[in-house]
C-alpha atoms as a PDB file:
ATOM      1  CA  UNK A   1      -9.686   6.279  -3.156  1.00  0.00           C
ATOM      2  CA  UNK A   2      -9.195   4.968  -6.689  1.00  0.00           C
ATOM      3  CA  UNK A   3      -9.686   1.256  -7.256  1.00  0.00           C
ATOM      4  CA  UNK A   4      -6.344   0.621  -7.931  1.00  0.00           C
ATOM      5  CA  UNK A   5      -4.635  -0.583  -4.391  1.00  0.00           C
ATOM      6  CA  UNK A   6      -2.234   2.200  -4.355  1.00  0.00           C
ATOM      7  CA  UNK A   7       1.071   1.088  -2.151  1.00  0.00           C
ATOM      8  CA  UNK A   8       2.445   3.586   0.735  1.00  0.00           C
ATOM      9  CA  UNK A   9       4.559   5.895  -1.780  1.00  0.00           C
ATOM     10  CA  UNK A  10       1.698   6.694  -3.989  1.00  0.00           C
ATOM     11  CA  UNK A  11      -0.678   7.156  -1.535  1.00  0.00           C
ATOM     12  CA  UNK A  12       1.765   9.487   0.336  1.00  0.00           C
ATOM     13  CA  UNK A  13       2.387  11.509  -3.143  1.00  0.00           C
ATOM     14  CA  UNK A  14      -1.340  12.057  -3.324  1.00  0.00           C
ATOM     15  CA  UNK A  15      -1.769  13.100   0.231  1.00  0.00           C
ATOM     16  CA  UNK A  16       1.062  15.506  -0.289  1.00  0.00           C
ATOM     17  CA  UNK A  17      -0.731  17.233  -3.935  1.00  0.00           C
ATOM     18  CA  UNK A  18      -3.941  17.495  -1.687  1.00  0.00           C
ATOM     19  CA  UNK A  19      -2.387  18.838   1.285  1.00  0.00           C
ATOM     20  CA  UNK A  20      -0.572  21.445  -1.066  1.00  0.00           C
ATOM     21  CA  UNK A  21      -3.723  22.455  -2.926  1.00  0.00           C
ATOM     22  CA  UNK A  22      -5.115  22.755   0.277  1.00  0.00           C
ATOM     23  CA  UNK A  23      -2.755  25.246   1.254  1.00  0.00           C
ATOM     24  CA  UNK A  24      -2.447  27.289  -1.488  1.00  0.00           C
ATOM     25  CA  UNK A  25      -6.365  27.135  -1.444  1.00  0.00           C
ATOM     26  CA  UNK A  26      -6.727  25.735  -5.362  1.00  0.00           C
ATOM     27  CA  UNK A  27      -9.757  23.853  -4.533  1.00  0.00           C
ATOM     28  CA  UNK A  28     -12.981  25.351  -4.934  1.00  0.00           C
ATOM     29  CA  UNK A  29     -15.268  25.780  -1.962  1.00  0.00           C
ATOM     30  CA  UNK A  30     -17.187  23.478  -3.870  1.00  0.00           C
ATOM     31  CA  UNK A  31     -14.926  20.379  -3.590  1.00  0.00           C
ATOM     32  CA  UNK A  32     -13.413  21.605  -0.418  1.00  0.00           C
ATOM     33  CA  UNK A  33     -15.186  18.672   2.024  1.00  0.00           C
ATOM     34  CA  UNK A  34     -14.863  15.454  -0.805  1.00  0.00           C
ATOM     35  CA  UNK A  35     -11.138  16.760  -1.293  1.00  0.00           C
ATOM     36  CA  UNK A  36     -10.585  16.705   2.842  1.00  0.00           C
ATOM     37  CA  UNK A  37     -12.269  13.004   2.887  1.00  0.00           C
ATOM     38  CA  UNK A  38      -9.919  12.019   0.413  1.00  0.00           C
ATOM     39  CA  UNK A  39      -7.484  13.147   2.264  1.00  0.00           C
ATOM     40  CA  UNK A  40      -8.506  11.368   5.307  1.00  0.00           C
ATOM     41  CA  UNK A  41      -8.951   8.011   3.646  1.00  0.00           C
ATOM     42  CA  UNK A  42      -5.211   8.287   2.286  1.00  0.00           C
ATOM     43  CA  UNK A  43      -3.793   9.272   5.586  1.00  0.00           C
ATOM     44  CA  UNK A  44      -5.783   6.298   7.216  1.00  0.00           C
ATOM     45  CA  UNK A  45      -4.584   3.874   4.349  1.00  0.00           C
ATOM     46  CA  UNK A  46      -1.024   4.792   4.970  1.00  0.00           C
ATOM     47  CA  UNK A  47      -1.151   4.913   8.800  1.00  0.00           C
ATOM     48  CA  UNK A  48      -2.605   1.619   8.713  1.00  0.00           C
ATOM     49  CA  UNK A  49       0.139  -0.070   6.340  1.00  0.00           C
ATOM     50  CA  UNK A  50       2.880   1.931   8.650  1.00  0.00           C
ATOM     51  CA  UNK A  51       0.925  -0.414  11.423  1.00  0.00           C
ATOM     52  CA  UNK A  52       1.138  -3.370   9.611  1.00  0.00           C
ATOM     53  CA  UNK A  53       4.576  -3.651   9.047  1.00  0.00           C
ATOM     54  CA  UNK A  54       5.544  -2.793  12.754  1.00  0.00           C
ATOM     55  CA  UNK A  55       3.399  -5.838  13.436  1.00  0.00           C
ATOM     56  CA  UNK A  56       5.513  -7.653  11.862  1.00  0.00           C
ATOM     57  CA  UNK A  57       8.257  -6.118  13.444  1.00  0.00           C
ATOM     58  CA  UNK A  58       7.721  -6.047  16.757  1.00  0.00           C
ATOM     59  CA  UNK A  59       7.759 -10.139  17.065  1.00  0.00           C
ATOM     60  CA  UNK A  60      11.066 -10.135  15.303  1.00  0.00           C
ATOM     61  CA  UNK A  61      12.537  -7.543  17.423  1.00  0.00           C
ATOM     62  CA  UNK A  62      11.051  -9.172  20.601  1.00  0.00           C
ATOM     63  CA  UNK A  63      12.986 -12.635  19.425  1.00  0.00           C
ATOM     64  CA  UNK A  64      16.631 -11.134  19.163  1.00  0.00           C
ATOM     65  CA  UNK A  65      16.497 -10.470  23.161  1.00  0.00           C
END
C-alpha cells in the first residue's frame, strides 16, 4: 500500500480498479500475484477500519439500554 494513509473511500476505490482489472484480466500474468496482495492488504485495511468504528459503537449502543 502507498505511504500515504489512505482513509476507507480511497482504499475501497482502489480495491474496486483492482478487482475490475482483475476481471477483465488487464493485468499481465506477470503482475498477477503482487496485484492480488495488493488487493489483500486493501481489503484487510478497510475491514479493519469497518472494525474499528463498530468498536466504538458497540459501547454506545450497549449504554442506550
Amino acid at each position: 500500500m502507498a505511504a500515504k494513509k489512505l482513509n476507507y473511500q480511497e482504499a475501497m476505490e482502489q480495491l474496486q480498479l483492482l478487482c475490475d482489472r482483475l476481471k477483465e484480466e488487464k493485468i499481465p500474468l506477470e503482475n498477477l500475484a503482487e496485484e492480488i496482495r495488493k488487493a489483500r492488504a486493501l481489503l484487510i485495511y478497510c475491514q479493519e477500519l469497518l472494525r474499528s468504528i463498530e468498536q466504538e459503537i458497540e459501547p454506545a449502543d450497549s449504554n442506550k439500554s
